[in-house]
Structure formats: C-alpha cells, structure tokens
PDB file of N, CA and C in Angstrom:
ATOM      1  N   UNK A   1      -2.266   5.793 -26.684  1.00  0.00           N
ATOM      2  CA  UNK A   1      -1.301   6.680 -26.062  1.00  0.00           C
ATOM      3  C   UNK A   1      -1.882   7.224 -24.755  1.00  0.00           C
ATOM      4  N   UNK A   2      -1.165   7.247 -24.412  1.00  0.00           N
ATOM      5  CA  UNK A   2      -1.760   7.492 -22.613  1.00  0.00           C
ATOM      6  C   UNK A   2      -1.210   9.601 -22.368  1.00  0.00           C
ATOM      7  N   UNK A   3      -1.651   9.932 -21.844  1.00  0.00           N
ATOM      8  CA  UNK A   3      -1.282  11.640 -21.585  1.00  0.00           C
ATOM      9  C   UNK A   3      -0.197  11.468 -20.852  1.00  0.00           C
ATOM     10  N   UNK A   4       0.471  12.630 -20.897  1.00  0.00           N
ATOM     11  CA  UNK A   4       1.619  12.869 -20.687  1.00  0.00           C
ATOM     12  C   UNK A   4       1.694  13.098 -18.951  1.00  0.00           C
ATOM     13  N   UNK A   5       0.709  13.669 -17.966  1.00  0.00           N
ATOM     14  CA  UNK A   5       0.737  13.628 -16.675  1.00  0.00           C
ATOM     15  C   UNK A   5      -0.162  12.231 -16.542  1.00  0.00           C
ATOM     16  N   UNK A   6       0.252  11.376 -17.091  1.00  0.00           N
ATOM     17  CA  UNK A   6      -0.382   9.692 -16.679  1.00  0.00           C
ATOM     18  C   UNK A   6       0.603   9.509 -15.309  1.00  0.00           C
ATOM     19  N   UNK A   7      -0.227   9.154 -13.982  1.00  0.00           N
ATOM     20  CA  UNK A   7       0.987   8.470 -13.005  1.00  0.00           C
ATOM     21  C   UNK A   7       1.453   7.262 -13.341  1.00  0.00           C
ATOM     22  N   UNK A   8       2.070   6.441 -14.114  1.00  0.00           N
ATOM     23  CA  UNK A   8       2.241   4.908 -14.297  1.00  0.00           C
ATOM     24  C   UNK A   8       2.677   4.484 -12.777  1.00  0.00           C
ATOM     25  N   UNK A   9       3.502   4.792 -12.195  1.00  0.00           N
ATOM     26  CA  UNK A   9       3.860   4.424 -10.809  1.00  0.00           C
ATOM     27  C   UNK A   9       2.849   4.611  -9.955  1.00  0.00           C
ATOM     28  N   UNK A  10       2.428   5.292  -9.774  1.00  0.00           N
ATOM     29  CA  UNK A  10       1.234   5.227  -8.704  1.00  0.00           C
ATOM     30  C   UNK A  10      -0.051   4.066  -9.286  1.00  0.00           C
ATOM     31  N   UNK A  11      -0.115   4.015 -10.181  1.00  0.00           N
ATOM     32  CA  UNK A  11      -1.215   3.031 -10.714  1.00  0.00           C
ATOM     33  C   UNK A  11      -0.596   1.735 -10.508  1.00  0.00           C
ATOM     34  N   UNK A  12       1.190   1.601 -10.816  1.00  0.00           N
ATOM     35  CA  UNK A  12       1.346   0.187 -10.486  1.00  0.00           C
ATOM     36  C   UNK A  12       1.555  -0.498  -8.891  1.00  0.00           C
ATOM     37  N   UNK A  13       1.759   0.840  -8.002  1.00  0.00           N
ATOM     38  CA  UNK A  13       2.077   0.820  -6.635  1.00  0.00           C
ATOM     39  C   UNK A  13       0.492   0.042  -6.067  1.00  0.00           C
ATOM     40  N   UNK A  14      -0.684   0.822  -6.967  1.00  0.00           N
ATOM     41  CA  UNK A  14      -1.631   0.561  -6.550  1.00  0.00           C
ATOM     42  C   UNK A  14      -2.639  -0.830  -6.529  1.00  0.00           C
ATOM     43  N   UNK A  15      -1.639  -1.387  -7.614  1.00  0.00           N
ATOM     44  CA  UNK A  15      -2.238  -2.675  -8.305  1.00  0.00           C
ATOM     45  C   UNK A  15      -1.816  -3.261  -7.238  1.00  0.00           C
ATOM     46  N   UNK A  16      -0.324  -3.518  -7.060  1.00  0.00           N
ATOM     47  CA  UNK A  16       0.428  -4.397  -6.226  1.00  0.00           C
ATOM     48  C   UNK A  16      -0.009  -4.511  -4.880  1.00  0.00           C
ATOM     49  N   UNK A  17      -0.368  -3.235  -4.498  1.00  0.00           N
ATOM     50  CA  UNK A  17      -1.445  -3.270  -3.375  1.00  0.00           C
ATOM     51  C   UNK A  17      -2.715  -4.112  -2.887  1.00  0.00           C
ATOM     52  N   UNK A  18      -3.262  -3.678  -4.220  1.00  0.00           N
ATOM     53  CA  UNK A  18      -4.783  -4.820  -4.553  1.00  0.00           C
ATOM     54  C   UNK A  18      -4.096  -6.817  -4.826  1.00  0.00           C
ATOM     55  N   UNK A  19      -2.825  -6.556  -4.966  1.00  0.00           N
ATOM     56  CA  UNK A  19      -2.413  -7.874  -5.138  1.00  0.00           C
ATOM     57  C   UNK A  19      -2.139  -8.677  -3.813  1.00  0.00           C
ATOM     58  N   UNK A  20      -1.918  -7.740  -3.076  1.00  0.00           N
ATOM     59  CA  UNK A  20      -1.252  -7.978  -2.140  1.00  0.00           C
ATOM     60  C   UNK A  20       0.239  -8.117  -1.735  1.00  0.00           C
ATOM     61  N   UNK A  21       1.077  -7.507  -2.712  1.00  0.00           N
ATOM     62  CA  UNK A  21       2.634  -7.300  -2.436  1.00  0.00           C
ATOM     63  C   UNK A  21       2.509  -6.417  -1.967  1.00  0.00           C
ATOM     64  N   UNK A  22       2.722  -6.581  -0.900  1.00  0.00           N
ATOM     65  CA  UNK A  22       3.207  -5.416   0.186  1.00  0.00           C
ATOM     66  C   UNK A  22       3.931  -5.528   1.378  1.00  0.00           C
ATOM     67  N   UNK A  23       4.533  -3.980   1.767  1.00  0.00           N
ATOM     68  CA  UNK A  23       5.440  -4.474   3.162  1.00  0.00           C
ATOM     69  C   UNK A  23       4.688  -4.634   4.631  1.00  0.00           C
ATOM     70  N   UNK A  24       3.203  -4.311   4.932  1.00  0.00           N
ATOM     71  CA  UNK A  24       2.780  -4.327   5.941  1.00  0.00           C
ATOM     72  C   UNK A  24       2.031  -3.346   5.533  1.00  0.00           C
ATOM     73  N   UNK A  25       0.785  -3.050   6.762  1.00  0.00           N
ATOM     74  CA  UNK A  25      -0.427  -2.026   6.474  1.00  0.00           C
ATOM     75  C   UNK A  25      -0.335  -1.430   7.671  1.00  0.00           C
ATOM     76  N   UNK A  26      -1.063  -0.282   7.575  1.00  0.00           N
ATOM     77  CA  UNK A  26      -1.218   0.789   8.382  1.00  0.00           C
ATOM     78  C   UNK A  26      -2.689   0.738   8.968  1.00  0.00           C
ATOM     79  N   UNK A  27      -3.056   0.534  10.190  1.00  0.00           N
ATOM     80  CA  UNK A  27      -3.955   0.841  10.679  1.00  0.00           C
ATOM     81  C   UNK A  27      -4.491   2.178  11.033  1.00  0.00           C
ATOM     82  N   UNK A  28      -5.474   2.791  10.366  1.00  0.00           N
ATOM     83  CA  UNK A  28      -6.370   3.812  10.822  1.00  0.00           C
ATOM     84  C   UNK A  28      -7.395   4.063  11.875  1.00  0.00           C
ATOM     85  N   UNK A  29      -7.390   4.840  12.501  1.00  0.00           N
ATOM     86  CA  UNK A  29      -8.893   4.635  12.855  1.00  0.00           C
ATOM     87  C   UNK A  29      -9.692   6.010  12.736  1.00  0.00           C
ATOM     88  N   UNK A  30     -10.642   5.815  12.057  1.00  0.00           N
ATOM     89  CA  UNK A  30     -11.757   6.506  11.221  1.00  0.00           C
ATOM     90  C   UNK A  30     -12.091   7.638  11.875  1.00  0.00           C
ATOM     91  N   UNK A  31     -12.900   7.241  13.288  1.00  0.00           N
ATOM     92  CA  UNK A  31     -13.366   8.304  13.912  1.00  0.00           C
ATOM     93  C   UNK A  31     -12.272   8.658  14.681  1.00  0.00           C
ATOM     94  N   UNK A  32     -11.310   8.633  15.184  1.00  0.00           N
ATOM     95  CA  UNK A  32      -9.953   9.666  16.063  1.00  0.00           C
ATOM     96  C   UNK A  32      -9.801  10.208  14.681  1.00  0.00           C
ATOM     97  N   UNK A  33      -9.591   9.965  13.570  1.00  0.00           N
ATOM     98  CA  UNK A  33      -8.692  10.625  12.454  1.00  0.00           C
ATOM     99  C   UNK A  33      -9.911  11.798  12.197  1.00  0.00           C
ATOM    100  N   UNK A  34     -11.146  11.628  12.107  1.00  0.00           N
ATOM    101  CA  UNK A  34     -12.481  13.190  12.019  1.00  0.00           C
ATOM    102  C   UNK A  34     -12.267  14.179  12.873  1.00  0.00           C
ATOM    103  N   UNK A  35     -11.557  13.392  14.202  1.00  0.00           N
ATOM    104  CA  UNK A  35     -11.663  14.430  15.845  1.00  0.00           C
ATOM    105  C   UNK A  35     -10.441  14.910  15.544  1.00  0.00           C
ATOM    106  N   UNK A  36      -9.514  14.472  14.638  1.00  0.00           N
ATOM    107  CA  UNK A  36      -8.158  15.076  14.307  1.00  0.00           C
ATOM    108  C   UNK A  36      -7.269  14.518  15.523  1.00  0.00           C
ATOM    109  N   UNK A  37      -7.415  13.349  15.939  1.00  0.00           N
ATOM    110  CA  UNK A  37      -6.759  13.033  17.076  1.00  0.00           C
ATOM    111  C   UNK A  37      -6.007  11.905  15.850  1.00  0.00           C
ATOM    112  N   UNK A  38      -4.367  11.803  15.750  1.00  0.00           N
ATOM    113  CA  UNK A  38      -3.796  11.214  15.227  1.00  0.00           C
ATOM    114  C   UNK A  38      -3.553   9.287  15.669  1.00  0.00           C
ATOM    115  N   UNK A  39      -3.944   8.854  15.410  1.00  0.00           N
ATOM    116  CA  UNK A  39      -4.387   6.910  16.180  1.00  0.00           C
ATOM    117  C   UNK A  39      -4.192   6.173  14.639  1.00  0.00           C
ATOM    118  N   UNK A  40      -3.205   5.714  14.726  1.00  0.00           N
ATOM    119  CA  UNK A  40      -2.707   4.495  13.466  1.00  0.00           C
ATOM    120  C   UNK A  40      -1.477   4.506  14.597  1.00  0.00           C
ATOM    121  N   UNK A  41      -1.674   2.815  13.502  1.00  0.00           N
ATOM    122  CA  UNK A  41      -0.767   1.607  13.946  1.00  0.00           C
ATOM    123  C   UNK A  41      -0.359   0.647  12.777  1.00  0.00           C
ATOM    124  N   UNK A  42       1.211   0.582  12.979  1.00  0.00           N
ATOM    125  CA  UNK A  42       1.626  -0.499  11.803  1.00  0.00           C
ATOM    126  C   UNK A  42       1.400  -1.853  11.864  1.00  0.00           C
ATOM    127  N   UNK A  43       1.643  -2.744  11.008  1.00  0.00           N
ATOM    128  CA  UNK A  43       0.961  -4.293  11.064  1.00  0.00           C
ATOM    129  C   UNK A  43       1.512  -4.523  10.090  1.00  0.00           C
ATOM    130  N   UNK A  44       2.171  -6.241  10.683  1.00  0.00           N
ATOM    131  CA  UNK A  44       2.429  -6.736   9.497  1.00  0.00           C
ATOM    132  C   UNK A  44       0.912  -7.817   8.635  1.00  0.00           C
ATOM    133  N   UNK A  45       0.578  -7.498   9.312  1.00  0.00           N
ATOM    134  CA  UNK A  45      -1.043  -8.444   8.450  1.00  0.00           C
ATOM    135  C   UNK A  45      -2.378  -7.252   8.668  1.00  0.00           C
ATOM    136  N   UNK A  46      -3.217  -7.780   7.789  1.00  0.00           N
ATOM    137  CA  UNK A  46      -4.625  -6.675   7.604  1.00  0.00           C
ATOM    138  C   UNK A  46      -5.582  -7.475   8.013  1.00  0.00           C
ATOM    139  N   UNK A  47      -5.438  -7.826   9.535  1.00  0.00           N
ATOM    140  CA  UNK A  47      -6.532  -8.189  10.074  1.00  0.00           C
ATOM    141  C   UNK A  47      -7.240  -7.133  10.945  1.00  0.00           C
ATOM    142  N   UNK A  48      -8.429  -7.207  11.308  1.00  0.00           N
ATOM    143  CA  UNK A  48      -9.398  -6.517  11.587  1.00  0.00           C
ATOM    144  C   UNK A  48      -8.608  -5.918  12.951  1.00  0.00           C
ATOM    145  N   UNK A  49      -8.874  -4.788  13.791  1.00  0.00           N
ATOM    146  CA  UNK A  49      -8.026  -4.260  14.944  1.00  0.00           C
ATOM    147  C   UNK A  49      -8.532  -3.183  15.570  1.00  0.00           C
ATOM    148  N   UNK A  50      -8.951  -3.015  16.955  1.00  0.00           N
ATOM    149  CA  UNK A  50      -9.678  -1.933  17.636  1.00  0.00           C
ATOM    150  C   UNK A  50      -8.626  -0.870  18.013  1.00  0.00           C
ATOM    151  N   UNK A  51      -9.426   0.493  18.066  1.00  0.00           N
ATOM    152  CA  UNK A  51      -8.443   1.776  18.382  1.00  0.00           C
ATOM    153  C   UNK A  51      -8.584   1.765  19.819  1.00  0.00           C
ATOM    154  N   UNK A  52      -6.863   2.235  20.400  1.00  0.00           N
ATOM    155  CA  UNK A  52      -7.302   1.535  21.625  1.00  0.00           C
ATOM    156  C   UNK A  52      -7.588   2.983  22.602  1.00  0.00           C
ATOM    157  N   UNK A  53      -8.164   4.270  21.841  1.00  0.00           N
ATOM    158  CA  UNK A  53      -8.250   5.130  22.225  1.00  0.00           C
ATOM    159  C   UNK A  53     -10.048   4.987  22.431  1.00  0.00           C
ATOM    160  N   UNK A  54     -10.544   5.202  21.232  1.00  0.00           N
ATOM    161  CA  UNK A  54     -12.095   4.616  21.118  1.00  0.00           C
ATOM    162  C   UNK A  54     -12.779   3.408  20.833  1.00  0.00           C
ATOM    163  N   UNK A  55     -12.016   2.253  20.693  1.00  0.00           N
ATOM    164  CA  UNK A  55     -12.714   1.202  20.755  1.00  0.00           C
ATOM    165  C   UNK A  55     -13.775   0.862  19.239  1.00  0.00           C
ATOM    166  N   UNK A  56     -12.698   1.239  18.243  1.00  0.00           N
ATOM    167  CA  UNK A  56     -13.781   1.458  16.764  1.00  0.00           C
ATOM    168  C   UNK A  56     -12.699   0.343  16.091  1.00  0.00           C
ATOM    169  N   UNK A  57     -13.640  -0.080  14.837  1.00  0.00           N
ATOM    170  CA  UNK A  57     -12.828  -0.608  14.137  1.00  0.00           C
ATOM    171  C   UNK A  57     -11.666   0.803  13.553  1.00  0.00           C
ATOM    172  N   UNK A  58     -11.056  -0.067  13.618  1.00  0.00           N
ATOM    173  CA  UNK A  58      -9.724   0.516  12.391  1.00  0.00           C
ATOM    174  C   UNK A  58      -9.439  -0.413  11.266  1.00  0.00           C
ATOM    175  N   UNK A  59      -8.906   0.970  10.219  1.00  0.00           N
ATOM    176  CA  UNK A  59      -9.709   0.565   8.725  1.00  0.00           C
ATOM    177  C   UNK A  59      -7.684   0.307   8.411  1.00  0.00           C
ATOM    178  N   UNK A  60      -7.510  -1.101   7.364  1.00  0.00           N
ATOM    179  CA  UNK A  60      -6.071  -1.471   7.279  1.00  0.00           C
ATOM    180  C   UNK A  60      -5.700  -0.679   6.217  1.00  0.00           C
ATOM    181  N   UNK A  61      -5.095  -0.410   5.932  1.00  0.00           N
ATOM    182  CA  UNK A  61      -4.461   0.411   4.776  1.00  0.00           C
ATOM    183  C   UNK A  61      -3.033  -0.448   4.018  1.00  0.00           C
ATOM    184  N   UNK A  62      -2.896  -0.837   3.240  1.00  0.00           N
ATOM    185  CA  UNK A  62      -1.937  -1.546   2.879  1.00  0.00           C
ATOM    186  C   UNK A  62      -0.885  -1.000   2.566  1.00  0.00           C
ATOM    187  N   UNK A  63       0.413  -0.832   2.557  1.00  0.00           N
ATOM    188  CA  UNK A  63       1.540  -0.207   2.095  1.00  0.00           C
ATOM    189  C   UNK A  63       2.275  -1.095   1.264  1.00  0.00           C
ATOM    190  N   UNK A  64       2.510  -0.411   0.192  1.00  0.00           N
ATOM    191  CA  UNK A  64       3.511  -1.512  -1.112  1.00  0.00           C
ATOM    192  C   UNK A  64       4.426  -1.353  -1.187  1.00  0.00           C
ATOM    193  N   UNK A  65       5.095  -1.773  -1.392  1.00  0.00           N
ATOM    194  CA  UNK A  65       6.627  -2.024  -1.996  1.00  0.00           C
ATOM    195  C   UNK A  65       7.053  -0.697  -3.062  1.00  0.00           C
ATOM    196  N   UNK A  66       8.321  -0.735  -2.641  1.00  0.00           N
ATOM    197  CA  UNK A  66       8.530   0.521  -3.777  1.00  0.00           C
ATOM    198  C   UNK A  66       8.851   0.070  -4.968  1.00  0.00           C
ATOM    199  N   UNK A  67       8.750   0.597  -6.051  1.00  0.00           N
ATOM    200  CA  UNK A  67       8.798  -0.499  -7.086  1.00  0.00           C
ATOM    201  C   UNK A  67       8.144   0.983  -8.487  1.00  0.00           C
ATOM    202  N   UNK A  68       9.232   1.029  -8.802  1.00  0.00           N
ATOM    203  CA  UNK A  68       8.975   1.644 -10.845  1.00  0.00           C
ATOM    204  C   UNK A  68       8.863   0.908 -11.775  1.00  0.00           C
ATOM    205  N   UNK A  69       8.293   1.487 -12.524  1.00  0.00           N
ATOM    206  CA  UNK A  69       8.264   0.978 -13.968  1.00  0.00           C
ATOM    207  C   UNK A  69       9.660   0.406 -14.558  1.00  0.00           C
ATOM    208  N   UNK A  70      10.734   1.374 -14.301  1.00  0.00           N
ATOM    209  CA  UNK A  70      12.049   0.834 -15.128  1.00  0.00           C
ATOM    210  C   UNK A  70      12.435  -0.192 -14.284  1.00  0.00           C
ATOM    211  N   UNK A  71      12.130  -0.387 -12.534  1.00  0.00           N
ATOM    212  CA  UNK A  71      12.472  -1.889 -12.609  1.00  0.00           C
ATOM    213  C   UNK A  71      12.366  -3.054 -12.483  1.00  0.00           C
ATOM    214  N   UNK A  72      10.987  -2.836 -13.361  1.00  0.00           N
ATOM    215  CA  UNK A  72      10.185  -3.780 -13.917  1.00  0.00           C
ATOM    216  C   UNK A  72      11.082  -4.705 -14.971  1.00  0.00           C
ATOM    217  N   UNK A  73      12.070  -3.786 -15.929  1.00  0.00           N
ATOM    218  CA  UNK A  73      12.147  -4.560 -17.346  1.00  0.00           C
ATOM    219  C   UNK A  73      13.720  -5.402 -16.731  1.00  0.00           C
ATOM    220  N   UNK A  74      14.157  -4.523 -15.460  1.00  0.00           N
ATOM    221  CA  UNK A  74      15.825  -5.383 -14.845  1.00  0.00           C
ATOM    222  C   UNK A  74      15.043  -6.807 -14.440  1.00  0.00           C
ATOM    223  N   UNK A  75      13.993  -6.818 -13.730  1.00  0.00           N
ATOM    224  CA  UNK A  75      13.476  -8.297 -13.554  1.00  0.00           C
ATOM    225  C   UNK A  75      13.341  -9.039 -14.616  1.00  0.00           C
ATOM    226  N   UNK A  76      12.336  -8.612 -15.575  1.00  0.00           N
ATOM    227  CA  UNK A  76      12.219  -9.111 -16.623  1.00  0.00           C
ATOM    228  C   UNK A  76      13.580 -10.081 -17.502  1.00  0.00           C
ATOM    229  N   UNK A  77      14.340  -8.742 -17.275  1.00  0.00           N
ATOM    230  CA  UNK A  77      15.931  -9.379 -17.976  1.00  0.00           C
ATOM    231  C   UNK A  77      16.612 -10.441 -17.141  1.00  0.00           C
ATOM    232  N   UNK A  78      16.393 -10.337 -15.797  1.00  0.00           N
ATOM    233  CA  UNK A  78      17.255 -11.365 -15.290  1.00  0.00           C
ATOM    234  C   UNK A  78      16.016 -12.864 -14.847  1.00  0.00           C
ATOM    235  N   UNK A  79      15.056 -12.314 -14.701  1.00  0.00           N
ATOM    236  CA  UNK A  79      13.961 -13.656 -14.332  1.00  0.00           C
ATOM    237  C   UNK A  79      13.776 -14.260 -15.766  1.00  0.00           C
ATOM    238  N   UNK A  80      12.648 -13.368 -16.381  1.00  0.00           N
ATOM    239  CA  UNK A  80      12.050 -14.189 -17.815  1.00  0.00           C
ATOM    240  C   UNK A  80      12.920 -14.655 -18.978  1.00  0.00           C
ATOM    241  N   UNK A  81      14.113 -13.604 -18.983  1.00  0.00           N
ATOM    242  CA  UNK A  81      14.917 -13.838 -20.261  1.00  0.00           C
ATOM    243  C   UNK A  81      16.251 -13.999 -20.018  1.00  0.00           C
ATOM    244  N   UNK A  82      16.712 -15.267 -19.109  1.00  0.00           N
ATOM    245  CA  UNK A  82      18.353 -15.289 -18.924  1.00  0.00           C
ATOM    246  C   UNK A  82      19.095 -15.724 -20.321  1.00  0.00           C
ATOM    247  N   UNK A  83      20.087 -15.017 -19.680  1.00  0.00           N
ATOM    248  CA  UNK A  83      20.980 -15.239 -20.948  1.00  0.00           C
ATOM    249  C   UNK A  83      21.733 -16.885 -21.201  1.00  0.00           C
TER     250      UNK A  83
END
C-alpha cells in the first residue's frame, strides 16, 4: 500500500521523462539562473547549447507530456484490449 500523499502523477510524468516521451526541453543556464538573471530557452531536442548571455553550457531539462494515471487505463481499453 503506498501512503495516501503518494504523488503517482508526478512519479509517472517523471518516468516518461527518463523515457524520453516528451514535448521538447527547456534549456537552462546554470550560472545566469545563481546571478538571478532569467536565460532559458525552448528546444525541440536535448542537445548540448551555449547561453548566449555567458557563453556556459546550458543544462536541458526535459518537459513531458501531460498524462494521469486514469488515462492510462482509456489507452489500455482502446490499444491492449479492443473489443
């Protein structure tokens, strides 16, 4: 039994992430974001990318798909188990 403040959605947002379903990533960059100077950039791929403020790597951040638990089992019903 899992506790009752378990995130299931955030844990599966997070998987899908590590899977790589996702809609595109967010570029950071590390040191503007310490100086509080705001520097990200969207992408549709997580390849490597310089800030074009300081010249640092920027770190990709992946963004997932929105996606719950409940509709998980509508796929299920119409992919795995047609009628």
């Amino acid at each position: 039994m899992l506790p009752r403040d378990f995130k299931l959605a955030e844990k599966l947002r997070s998987a899908m992430a590590r899977a790589g379903i996702v809609l595109g990533y967010t570029h950071i960059c590390r040191r503007c974001k310490a100086r509080r100077i705001d520097s990200h950039e969207d992408a549709p791929d997580g390849a490597i990318r310089r800030c074009p403020k300081c010249n640092a790597k920027m770190w990709p951040s992946p963004v997932p798909k929105h996606c719950t638990f409940h509709e998980l089992g509508h796929y299920a019903e119409s992919r795995i188990m047609p009628s």
